[in-house]
N, C-alpha and C. Protein backbone atom coordinates (compact mmCIF):
# COMPACT_ATOMS: atom_id res chain seq x y z
N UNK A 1 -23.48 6.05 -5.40
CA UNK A 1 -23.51 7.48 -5.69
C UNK A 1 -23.30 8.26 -4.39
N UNK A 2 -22.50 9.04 -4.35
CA UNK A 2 -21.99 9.97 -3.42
C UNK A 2 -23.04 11.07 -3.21
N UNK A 3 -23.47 11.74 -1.94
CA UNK A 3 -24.75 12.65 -1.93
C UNK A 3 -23.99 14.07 -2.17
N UNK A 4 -24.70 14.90 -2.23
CA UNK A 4 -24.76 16.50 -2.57
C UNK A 4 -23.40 16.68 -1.69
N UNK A 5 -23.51 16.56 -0.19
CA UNK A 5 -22.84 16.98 0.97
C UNK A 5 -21.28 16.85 0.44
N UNK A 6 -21.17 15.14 0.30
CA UNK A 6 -19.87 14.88 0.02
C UNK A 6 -19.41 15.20 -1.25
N UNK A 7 -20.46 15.20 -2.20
CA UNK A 7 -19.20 15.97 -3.54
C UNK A 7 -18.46 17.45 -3.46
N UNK A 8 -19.78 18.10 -2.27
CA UNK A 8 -19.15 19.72 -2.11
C UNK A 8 -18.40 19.49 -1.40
N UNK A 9 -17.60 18.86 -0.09
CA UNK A 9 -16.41 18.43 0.12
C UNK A 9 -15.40 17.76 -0.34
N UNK A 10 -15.65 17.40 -1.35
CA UNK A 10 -14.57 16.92 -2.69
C UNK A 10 -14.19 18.09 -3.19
N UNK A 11 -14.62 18.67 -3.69
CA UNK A 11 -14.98 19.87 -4.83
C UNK A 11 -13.86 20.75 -3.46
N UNK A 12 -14.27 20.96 -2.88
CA UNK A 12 -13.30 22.32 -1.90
C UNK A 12 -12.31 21.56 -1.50
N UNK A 13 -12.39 20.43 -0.63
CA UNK A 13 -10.96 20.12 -0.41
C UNK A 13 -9.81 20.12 -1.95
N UNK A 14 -10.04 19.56 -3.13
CA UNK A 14 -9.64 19.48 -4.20
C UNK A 14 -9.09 21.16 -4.44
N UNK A 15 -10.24 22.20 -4.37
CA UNK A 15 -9.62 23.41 -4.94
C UNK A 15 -8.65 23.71 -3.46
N UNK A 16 -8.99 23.67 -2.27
CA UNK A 16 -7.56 23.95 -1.55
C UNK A 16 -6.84 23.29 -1.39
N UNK A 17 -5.99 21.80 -2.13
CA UNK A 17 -5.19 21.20 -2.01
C UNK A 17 -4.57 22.20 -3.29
N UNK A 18 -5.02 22.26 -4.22
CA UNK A 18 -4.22 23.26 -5.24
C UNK A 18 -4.24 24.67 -5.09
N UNK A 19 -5.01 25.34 -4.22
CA UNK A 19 -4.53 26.69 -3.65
C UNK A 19 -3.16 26.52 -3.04
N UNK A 20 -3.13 25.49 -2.23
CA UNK A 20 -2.00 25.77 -1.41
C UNK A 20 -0.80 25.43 -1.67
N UNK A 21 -0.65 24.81 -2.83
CA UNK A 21 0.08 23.94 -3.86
C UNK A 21 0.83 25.68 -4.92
N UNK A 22 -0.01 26.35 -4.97
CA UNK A 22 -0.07 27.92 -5.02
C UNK A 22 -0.34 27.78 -6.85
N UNK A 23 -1.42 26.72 -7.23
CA UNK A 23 -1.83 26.33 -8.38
C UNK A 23 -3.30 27.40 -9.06
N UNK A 24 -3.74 28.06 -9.75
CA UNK A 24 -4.70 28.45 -10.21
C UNK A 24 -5.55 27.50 -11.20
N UNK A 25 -6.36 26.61 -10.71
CA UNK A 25 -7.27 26.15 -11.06
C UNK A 25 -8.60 25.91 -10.99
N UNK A 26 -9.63 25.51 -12.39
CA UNK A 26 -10.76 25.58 -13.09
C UNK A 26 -11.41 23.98 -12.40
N UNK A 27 -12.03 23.73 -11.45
CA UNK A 27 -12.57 22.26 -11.31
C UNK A 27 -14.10 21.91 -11.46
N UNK A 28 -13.73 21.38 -12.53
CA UNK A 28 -15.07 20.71 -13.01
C UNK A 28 -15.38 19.31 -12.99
N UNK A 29 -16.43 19.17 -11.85
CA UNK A 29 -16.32 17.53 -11.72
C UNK A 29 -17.98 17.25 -12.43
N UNK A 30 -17.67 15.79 -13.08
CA UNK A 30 -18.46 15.68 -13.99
C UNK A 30 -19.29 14.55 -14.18
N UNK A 31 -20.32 14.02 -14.93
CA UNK A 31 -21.32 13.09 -14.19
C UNK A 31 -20.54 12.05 -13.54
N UNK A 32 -21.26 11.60 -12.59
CA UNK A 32 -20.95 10.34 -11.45
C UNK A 32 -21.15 9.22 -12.28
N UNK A 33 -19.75 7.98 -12.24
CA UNK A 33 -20.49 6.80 -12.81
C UNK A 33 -20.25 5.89 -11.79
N UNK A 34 -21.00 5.16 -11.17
CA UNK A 34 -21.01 4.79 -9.95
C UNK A 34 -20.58 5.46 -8.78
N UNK A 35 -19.11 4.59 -8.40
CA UNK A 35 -18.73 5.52 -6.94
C UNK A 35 -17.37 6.54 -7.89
N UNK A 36 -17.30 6.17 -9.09
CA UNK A 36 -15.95 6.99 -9.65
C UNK A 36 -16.64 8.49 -9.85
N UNK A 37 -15.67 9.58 -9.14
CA UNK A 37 -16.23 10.56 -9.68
C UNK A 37 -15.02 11.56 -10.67
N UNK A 38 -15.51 11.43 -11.87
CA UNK A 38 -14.59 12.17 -12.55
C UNK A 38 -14.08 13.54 -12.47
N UNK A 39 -13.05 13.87 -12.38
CA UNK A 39 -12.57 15.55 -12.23
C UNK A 39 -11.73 15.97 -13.30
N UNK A 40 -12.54 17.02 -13.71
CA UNK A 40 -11.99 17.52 -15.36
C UNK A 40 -10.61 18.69 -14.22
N UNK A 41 -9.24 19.18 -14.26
CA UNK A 41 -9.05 20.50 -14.13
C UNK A 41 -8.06 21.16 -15.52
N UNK A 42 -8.57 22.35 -15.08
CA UNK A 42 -7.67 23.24 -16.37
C UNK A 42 -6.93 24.07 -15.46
N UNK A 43 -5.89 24.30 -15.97
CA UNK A 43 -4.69 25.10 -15.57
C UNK A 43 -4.49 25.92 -16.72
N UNK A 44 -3.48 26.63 -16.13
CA UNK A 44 -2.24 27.82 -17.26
C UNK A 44 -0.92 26.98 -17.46
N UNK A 45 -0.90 25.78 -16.48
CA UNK A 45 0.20 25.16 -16.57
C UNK A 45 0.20 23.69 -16.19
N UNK A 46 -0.49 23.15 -17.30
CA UNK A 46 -0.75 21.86 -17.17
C UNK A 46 0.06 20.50 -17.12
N UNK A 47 1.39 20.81 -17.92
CA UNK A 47 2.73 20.02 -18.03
C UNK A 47 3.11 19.76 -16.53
N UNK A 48 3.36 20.34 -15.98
CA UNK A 48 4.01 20.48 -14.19
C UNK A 48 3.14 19.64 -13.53
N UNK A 49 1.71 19.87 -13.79
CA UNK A 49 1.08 18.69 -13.03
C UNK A 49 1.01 17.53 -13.45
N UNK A 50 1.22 17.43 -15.14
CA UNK A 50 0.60 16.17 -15.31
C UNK A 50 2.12 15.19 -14.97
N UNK A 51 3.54 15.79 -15.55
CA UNK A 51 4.55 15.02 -15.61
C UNK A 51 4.65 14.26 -16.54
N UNK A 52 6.35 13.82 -16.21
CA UNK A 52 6.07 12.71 -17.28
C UNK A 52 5.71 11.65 -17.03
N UNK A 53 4.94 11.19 -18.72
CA UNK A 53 4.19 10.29 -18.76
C UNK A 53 2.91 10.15 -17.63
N UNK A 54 2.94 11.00 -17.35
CA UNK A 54 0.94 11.21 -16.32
C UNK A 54 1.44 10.95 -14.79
N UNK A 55 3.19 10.44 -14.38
CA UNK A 55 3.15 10.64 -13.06
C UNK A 55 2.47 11.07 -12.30
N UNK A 56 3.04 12.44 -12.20
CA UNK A 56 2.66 13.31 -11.22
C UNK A 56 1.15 13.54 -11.33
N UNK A 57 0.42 13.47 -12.28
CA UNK A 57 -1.04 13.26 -12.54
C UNK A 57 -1.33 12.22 -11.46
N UNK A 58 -0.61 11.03 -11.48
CA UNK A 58 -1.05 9.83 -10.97
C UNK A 58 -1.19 9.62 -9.70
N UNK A 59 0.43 10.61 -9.07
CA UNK A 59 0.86 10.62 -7.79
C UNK A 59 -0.32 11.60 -7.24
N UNK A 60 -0.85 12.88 -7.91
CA UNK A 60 -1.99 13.67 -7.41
C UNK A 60 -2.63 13.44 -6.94
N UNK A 61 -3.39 12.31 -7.53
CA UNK A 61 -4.23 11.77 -7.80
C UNK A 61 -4.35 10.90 -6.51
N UNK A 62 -3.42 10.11 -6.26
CA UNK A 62 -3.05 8.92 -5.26
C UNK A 62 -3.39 9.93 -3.68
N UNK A 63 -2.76 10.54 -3.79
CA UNK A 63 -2.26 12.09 -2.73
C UNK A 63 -3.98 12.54 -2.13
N UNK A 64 -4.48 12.96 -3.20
CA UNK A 64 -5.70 13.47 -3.34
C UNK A 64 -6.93 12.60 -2.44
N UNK A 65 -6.86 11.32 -2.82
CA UNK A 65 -7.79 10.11 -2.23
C UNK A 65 -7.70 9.70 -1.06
N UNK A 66 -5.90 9.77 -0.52
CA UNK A 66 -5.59 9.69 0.85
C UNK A 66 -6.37 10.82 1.73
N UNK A 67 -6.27 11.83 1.17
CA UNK A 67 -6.86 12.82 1.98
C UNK A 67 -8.08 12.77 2.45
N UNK A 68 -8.81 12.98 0.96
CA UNK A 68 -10.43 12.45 1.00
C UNK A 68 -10.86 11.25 2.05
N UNK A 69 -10.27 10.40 2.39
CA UNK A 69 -10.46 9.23 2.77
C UNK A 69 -10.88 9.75 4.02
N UNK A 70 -10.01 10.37 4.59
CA UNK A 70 -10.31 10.66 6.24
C UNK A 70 -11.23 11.72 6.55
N UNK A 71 -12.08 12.28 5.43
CA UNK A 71 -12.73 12.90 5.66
C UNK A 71 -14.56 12.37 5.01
N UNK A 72 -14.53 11.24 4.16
CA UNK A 72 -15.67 10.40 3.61
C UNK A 72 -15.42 9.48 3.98
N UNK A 73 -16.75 8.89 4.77
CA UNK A 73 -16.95 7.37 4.90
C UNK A 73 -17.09 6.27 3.54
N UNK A 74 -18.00 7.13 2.44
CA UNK A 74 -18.65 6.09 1.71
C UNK A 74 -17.50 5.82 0.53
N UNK A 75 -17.64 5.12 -0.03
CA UNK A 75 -16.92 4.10 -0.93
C UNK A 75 -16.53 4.98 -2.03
N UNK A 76 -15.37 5.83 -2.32
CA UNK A 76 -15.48 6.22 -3.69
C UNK A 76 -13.78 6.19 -4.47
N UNK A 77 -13.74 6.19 -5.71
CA UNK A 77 -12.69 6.40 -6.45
C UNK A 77 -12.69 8.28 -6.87
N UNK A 78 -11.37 8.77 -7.69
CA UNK A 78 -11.35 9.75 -7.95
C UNK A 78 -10.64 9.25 -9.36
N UNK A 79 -10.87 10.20 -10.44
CA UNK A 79 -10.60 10.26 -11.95
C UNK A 79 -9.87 11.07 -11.73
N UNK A 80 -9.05 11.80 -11.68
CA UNK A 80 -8.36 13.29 -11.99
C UNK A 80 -7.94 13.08 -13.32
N UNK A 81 -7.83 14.07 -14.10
CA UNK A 81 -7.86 14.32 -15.86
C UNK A 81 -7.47 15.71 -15.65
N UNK A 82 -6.45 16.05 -15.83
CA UNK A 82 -5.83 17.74 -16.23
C UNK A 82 -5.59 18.32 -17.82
N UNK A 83 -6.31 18.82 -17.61
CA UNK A 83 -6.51 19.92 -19.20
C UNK A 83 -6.49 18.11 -20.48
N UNK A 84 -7.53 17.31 -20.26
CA UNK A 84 -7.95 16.31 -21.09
C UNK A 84 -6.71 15.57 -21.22
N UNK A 85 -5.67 15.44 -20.18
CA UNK A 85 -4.72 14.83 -20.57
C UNK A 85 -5.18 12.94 -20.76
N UNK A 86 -5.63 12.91 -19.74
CA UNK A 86 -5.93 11.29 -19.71
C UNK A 86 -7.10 10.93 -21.16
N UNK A 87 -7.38 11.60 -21.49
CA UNK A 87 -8.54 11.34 -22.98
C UNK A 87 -7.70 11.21 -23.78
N UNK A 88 -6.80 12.21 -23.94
CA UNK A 88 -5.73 12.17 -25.08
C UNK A 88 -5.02 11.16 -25.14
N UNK A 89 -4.23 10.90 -23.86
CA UNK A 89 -3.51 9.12 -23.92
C UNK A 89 -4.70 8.21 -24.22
N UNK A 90 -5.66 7.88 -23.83
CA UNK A 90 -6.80 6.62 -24.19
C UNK A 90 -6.98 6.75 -26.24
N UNK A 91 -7.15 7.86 -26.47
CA UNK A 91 -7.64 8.03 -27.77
C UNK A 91 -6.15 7.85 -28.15
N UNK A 92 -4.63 8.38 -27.83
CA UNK A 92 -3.34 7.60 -28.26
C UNK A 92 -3.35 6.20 -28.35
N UNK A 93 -3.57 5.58 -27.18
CA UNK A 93 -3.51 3.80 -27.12
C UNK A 93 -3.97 3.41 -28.01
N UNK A 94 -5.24 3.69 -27.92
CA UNK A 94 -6.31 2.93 -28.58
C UNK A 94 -5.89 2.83 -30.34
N UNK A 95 -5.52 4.06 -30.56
CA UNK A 95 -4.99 3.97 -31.97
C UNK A 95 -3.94 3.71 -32.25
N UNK A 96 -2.42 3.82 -31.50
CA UNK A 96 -1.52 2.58 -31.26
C UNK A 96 -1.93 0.99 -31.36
N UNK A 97 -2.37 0.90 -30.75
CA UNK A 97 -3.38 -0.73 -30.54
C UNK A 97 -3.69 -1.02 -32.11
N UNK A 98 -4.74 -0.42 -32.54
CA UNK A 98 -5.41 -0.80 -33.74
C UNK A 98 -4.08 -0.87 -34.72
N UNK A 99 -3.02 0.42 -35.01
CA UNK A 99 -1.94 0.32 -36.18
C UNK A 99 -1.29 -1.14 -35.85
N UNK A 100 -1.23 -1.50 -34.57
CA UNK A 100 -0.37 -2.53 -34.06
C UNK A 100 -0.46 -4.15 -34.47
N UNK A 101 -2.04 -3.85 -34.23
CA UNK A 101 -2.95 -5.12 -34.97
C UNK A 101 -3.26 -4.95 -36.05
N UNK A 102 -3.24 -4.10 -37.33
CA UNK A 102 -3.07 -4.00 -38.47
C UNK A 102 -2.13 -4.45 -38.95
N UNK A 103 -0.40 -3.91 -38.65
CA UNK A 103 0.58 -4.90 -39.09
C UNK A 103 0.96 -5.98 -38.57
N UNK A 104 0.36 -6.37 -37.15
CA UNK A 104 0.53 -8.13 -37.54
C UNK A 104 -0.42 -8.56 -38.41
N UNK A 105 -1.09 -8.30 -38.23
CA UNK A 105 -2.77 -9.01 -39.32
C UNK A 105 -1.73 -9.21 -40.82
N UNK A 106 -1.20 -8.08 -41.11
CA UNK A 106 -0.77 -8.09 -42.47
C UNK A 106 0.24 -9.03 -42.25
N UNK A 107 1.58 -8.56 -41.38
CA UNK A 107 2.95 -9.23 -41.54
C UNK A 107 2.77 -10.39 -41.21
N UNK A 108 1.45 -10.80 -40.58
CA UNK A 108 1.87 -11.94 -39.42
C UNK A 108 3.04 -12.10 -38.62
N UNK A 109 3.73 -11.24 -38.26
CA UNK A 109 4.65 -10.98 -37.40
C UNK A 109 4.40 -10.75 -36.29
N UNK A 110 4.81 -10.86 -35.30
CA UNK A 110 4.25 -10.36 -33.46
C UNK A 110 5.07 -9.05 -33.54
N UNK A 111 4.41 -8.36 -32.69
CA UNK A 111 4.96 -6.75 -32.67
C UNK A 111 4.61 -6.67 -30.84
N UNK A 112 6.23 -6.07 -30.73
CA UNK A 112 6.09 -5.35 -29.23
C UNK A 112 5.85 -4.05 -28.88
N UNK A 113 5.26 -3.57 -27.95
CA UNK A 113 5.02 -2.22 -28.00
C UNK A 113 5.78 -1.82 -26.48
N UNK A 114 6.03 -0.69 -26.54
CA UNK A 114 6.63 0.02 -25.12
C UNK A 114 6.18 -0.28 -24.08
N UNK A 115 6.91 -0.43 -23.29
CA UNK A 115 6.64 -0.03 -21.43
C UNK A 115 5.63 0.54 -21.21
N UNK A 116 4.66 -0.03 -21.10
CA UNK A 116 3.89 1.31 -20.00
C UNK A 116 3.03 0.70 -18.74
N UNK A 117 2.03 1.49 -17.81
CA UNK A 117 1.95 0.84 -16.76
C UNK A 117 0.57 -0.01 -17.20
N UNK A 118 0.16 -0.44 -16.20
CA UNK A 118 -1.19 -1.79 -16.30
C UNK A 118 -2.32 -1.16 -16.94
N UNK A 119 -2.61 0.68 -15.95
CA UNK A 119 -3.99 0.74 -17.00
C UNK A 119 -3.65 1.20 -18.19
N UNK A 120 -2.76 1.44 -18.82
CA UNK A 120 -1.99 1.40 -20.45
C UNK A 120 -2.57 0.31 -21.32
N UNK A 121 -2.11 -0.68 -20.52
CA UNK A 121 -1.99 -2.07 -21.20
C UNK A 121 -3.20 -2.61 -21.13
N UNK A 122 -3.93 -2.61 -20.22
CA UNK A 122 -5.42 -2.61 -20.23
C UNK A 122 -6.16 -2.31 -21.43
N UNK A 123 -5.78 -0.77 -20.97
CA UNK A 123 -6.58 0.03 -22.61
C UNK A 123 -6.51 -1.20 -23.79
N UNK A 124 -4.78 -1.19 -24.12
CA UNK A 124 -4.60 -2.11 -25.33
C UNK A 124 -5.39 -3.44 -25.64
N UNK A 125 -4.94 -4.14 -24.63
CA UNK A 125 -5.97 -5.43 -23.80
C UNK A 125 -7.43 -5.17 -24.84
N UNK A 126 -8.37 -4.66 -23.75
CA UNK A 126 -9.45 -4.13 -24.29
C UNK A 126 -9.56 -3.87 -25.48
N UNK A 127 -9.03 -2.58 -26.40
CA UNK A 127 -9.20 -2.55 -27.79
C UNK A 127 -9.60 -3.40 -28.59
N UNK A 128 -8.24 -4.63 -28.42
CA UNK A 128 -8.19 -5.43 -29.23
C UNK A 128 -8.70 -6.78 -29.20
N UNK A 129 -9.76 -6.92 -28.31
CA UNK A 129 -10.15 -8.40 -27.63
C UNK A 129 -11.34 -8.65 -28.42
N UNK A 130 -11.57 -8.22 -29.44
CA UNK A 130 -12.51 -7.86 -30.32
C UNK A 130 -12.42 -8.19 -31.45
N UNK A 131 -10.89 -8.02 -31.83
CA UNK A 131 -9.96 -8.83 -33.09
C UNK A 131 -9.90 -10.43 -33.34
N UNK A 132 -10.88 -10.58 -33.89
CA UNK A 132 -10.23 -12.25 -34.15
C UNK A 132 -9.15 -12.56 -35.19
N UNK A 133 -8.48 -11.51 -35.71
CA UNK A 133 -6.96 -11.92 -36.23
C UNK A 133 -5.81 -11.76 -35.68
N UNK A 134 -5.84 -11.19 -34.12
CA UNK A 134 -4.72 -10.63 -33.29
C UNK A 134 -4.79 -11.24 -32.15
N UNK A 135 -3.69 -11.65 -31.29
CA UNK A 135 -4.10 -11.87 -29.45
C UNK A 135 -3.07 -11.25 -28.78
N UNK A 136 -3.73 -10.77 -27.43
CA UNK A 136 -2.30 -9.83 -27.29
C UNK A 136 -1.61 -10.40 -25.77
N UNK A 137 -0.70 -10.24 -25.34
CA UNK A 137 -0.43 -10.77 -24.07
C UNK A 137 0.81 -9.92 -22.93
N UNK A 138 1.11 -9.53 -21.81
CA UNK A 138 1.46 -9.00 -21.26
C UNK A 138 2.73 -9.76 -20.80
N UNK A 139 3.79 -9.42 -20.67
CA UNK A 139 5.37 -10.05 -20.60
C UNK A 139 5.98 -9.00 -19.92
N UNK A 140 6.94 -9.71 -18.83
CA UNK A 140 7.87 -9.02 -17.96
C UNK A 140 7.59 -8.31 -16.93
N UNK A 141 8.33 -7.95 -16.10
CA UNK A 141 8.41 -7.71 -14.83
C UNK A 141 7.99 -6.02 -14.65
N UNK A 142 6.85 -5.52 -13.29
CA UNK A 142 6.87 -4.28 -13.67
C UNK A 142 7.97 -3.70 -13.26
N UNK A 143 8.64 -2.30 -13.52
CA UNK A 143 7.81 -1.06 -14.79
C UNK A 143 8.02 -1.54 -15.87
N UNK A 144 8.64 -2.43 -15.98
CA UNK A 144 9.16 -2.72 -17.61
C UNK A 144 7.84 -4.01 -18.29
N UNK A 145 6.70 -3.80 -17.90
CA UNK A 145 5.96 -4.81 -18.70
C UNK A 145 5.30 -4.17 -19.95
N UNK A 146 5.37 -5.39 -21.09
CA UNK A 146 4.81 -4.55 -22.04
C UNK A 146 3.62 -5.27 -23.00
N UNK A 147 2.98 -4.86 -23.94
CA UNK A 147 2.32 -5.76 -24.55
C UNK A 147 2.84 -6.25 -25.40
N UNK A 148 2.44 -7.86 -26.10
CA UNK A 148 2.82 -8.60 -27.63
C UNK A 148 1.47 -7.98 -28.11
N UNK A 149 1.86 -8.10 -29.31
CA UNK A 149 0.44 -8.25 -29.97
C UNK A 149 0.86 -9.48 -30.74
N UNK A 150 0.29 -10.32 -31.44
CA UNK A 150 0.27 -11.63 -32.15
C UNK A 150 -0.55 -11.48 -33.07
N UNK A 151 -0.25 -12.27 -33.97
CA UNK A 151 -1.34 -13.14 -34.77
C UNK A 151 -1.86 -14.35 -34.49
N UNK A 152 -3.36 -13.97 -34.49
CA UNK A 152 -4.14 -15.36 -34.09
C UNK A 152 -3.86 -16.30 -34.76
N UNK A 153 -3.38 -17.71 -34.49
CA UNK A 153 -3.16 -18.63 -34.56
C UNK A 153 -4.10 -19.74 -35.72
């Protein structure tokens, strides 16, 4: 857990990396779960930051920690989440995942799902490791790796 000192230097460096970015944003950082500290922000213009497919969210994000780094000693990760974008993809996967393992369960057919990056596939991973009528497995080279889903055997 990160002390008082260093989250209020999170918290300001964060709002003047997007002042100067010439961004108007709402930062709400939110309970600590271990060293990850989650950061809710809201914008007027949330598309531009997030990008496609959560890039530029990602790259922020990446950008953001470099900075932090040279200014905290102790051990921490950063969440960045803009206007609930990252909830919305998890609660997408997750229910991708489940339709996915529904029609193999039924077809017994293996079903591929899209490209996306590792913590994507994770999510999926996870969901479904729970299924004892499905197994899922990760194929190909990145960016292009994607999940199977199967029928258990």
């Amino acid at each position: 857990m990160l002390n008082q000192n260093n989250l209020k230097k999170i918290k300001e460096t964060v709002e003047e990396f997007f002042k100067k970015m010439t961004f108007e944003v709402e930062i709400k950082i939110l309970l600590q779960k271990d060293q990850t500290i989650p950061m809710n922000i809201k914008t007027s213009e949330p598309q531009i930051l997030i990008g496609e497919r959560g890039q530029t969210l990602t790259e922020i994000q990446h950008l953001l920690k470099a900075i932090l780094k040279r200014q905290i000693e102790e051990p921490f990760f950063i969440d960045l989440d803009i206007s609930d974008y990252k909830k919305k993809k998890i609660d997408y996967l997750k229910e991708m995942a489940r339709a996915a393992a529904d029609e193999v369960a039924l077809s017994k057919k293996e079903k591929q799902l899209p490209s996306m990056p590792a913590y994507e596939r994770r999510i999926i991973h996870l969901e479904l490791a729970s299924r004892s009528n499905v197994t899922t497995e990760s194929i190909g080279q990145e960016p292009e790796r994607k999940v199977i889903v199967r029928p258990y055997p």
